[in-house]
N, C-alpha and C. Protein backbone atom coordinates (compact mmCIF):
# COMPACT_ATOMS: atom_id res chain seq x y z
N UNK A 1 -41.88 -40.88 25.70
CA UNK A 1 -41.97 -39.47 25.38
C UNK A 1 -40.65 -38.72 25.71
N UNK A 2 -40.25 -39.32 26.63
CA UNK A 2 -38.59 -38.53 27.30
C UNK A 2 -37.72 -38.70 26.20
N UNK A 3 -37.69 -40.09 26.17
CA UNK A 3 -36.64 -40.32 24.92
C UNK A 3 -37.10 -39.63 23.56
N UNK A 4 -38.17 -39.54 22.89
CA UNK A 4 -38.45 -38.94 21.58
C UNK A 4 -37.79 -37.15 22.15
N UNK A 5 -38.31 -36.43 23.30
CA UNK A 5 -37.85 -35.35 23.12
C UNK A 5 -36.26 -35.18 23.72
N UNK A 6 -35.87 -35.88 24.05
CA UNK A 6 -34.29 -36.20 23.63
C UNK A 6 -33.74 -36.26 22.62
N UNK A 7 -34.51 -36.89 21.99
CA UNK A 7 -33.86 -37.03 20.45
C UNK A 7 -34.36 -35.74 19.29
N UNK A 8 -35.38 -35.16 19.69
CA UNK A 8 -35.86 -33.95 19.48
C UNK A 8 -34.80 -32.95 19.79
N UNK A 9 -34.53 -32.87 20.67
CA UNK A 9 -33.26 -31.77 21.54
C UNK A 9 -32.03 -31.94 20.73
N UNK A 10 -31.41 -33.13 21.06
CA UNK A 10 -30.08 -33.81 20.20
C UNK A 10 -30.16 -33.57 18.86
N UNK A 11 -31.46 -33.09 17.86
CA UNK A 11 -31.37 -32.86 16.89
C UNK A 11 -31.31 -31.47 16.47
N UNK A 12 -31.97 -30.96 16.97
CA UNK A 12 -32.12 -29.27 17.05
C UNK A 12 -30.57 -28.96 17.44
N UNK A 13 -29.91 -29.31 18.63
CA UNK A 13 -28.77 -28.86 18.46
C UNK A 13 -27.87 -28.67 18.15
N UNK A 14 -27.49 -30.59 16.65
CA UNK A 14 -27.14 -30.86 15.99
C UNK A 14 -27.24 -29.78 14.71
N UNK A 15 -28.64 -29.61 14.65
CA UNK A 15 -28.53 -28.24 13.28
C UNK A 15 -27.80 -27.14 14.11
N UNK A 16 -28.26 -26.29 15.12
CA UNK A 16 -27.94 -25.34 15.65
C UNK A 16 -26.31 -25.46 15.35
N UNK A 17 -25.52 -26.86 15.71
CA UNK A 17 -23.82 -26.62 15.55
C UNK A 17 -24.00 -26.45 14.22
N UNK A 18 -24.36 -27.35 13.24
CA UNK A 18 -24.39 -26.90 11.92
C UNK A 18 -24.32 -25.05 11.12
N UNK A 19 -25.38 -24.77 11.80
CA UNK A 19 -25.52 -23.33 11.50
C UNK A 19 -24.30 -22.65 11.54
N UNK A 20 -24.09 -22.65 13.14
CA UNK A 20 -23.05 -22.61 13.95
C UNK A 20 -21.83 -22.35 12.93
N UNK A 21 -21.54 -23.45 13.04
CA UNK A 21 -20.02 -23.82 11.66
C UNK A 21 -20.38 -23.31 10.41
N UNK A 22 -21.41 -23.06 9.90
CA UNK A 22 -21.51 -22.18 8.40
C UNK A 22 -21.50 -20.87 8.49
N UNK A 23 -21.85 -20.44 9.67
CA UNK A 23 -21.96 -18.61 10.32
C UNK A 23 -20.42 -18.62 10.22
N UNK A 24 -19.92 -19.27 11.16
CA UNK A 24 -17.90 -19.38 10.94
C UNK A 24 -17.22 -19.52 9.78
N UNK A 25 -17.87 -20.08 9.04
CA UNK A 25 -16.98 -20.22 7.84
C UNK A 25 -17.29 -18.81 6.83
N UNK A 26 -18.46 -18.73 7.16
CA UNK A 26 -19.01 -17.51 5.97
C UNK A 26 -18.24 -15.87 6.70
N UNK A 27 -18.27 -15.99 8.03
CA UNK A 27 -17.50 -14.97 8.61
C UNK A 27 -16.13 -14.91 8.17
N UNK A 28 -15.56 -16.13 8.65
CA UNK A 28 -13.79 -16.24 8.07
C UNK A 28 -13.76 -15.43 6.50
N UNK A 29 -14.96 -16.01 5.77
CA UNK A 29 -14.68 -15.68 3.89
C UNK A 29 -14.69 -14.51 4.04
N UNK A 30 -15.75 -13.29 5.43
CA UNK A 30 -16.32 -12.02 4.72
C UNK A 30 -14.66 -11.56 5.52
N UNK A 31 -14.26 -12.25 6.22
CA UNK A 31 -13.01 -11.30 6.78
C UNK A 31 -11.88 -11.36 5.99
N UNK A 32 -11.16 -12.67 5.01
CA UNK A 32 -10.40 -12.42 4.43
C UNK A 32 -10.77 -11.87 2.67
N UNK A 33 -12.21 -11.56 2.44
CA UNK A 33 -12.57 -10.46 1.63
C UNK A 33 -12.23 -9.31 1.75
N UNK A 34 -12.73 -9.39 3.40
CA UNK A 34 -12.46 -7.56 3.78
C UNK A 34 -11.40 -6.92 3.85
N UNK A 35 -10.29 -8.04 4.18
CA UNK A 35 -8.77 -7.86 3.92
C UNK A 35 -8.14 -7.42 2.78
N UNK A 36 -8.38 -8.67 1.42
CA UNK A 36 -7.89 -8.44 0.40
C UNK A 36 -8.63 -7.01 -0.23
N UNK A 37 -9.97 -6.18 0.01
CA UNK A 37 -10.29 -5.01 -0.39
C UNK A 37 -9.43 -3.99 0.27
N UNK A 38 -9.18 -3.97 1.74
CA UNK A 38 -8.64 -2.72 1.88
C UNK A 38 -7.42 -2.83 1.60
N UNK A 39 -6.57 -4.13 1.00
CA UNK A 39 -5.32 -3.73 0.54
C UNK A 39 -5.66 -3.69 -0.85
N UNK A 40 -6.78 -4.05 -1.64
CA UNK A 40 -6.62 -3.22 -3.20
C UNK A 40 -6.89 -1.66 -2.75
N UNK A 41 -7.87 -2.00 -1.96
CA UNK A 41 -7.98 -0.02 -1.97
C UNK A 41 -6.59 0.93 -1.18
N UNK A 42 -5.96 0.41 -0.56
CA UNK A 42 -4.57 0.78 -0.30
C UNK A 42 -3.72 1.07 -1.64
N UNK A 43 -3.60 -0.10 -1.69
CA UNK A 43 -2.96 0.01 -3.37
C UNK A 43 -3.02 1.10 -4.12
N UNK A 44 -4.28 1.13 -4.30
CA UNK A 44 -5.01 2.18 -5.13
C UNK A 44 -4.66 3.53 -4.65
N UNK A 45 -4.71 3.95 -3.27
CA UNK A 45 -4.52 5.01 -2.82
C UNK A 45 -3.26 5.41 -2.73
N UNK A 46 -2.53 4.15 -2.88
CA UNK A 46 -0.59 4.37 -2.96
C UNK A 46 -0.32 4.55 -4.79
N UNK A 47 -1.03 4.24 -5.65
CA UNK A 47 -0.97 4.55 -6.93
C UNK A 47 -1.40 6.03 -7.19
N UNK A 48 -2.44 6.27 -6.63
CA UNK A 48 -2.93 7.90 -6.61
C UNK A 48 -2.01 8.56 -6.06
N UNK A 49 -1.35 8.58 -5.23
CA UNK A 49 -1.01 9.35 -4.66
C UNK A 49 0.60 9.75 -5.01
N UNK A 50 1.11 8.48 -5.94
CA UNK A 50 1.92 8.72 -6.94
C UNK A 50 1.48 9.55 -7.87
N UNK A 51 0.83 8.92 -8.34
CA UNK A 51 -0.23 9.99 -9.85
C UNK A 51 0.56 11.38 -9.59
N UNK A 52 -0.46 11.46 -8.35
CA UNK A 52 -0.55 13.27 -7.67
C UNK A 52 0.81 13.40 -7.51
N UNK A 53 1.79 13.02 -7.35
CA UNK A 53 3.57 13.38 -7.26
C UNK A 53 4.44 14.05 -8.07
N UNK A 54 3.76 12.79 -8.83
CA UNK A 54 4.66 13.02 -10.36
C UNK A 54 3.95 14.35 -11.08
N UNK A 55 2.54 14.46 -10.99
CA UNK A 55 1.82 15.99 -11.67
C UNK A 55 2.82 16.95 -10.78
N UNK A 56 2.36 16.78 -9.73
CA UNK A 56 2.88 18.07 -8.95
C UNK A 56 4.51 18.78 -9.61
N UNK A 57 5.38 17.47 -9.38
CA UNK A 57 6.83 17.37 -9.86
C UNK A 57 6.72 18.20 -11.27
N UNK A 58 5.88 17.52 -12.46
CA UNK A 58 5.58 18.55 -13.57
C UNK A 58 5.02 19.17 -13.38
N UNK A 59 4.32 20.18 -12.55
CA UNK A 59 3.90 21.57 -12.37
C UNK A 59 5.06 22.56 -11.99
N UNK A 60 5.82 21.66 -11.22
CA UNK A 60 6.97 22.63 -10.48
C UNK A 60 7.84 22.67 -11.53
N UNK A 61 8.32 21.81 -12.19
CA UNK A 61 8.85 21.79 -13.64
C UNK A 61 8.68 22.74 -14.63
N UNK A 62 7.55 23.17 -14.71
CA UNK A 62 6.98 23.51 -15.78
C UNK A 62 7.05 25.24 -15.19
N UNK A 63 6.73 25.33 -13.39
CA UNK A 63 6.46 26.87 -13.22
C UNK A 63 8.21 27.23 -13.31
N UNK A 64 9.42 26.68 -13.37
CA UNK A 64 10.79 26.87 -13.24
C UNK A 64 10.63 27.45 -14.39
N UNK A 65 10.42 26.57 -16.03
CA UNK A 65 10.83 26.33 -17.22
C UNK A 65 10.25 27.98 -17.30
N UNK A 66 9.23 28.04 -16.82
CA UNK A 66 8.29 29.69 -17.28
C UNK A 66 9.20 30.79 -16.54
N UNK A 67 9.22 30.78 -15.75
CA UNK A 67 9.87 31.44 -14.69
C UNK A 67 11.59 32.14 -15.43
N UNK A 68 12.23 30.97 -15.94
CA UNK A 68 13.19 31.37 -16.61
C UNK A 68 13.09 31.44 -17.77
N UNK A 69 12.44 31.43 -18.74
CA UNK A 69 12.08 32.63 -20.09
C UNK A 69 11.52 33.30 -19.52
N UNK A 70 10.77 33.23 -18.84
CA UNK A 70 10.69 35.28 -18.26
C UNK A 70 11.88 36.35 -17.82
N UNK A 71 12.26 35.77 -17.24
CA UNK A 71 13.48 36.14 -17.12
C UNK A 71 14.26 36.63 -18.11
N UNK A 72 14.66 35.47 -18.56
CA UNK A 72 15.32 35.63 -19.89
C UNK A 72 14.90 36.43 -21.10
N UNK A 73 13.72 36.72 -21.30
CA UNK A 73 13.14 37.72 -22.05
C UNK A 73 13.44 39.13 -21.41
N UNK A 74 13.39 39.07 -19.85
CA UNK A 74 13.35 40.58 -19.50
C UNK A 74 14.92 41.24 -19.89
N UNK A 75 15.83 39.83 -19.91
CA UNK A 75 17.19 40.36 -19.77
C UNK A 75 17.49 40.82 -21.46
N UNK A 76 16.44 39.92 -22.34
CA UNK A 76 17.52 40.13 -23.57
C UNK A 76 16.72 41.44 -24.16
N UNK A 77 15.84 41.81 -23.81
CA UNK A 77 15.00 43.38 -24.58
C UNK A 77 16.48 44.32 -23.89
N UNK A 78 16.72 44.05 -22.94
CA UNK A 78 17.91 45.45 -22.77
C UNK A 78 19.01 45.77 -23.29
N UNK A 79 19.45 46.75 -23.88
CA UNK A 79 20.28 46.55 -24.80
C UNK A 79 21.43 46.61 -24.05
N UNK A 80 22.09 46.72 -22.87
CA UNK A 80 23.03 46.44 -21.86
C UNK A 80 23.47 45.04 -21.87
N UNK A 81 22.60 44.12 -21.95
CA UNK A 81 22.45 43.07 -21.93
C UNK A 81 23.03 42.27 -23.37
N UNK A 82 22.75 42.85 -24.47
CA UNK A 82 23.24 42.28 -25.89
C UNK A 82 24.89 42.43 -25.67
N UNK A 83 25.47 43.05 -25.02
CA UNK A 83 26.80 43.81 -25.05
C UNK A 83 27.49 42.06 -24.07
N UNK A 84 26.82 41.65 -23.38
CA UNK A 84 27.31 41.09 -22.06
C UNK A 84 27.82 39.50 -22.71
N UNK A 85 28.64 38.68 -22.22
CA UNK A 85 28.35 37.67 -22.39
C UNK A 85 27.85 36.32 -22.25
N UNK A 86 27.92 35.74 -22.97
CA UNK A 86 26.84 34.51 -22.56
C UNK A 86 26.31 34.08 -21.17
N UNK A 87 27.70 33.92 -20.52
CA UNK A 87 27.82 33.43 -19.13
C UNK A 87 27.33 34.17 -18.46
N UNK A 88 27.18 35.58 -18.78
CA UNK A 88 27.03 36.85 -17.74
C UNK A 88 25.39 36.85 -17.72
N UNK A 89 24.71 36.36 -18.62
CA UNK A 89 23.54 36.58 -19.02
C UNK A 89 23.14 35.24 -18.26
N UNK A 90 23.20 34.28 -18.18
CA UNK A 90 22.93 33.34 -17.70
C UNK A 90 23.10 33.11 -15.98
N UNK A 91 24.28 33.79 -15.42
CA UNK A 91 24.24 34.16 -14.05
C UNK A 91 23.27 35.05 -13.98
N UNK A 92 23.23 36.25 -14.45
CA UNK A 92 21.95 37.51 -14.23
C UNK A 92 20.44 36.84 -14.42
N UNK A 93 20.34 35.97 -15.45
CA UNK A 93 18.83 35.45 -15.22
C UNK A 93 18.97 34.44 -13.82
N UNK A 94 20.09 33.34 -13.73
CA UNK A 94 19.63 32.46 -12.78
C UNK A 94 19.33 33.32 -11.29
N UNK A 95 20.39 34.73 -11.02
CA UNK A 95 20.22 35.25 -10.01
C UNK A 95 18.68 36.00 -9.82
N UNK A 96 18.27 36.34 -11.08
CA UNK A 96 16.68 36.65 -10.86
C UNK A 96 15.53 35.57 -10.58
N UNK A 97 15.91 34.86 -10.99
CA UNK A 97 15.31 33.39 -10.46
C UNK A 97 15.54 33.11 -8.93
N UNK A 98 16.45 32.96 -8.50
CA UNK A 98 16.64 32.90 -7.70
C UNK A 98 16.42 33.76 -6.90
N UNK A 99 16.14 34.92 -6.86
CA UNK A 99 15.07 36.21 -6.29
C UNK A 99 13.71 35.67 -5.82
N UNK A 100 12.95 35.51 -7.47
CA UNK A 100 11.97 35.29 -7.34
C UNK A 100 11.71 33.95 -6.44
């Protein structure tokens, strides 16, 4: 009877390492899963966050481009202004720009 539950024991623990080593291996897989996700989702968040750069860059672009035809409209309705030349008109708007 000693010996059968010896060999009873020796077997149970035999699965138990078994388990053992498949819990480890399946852990190792979920950790270098979990790795390769947070560097796609890194990725991802370093691509967005370009996205968002480059918009921004063309917003600021775009509020300049407005900014100076406004300008430039306010300067050319004056008739002071038709008299002036090119260059003069182009310092007087950039200096209103540069105000604003």
């Amino acid at each position: 009877p000693r010996k059968v539950q010896a060999v009873d024991r020796v077997a149970q623990l035999e699965e138990q390492v078994d388990s053992l080593e498949e819990f480890r291996a399946r852990k190792a897989q979920l950790e270098e899963e979990l790795i390769r996700t947070r560097r796609a989702h890194e990725r991802e968040r370093e691509r967005e966050m370009e996205r968002v750069r480059k918009l921004r860059e063309q917003v600021t672009g775009e509020k300049i481009i407005s900014s100076l035809q406004e300008a430039w409209s306010k300067y050319k309705e004056r008739d002071k202004l038709a008299e002036l030349s090119d260059d003069e008109k182009i310092r007087r708007v950039l200096l209103l720009v540069k105000d604003e």
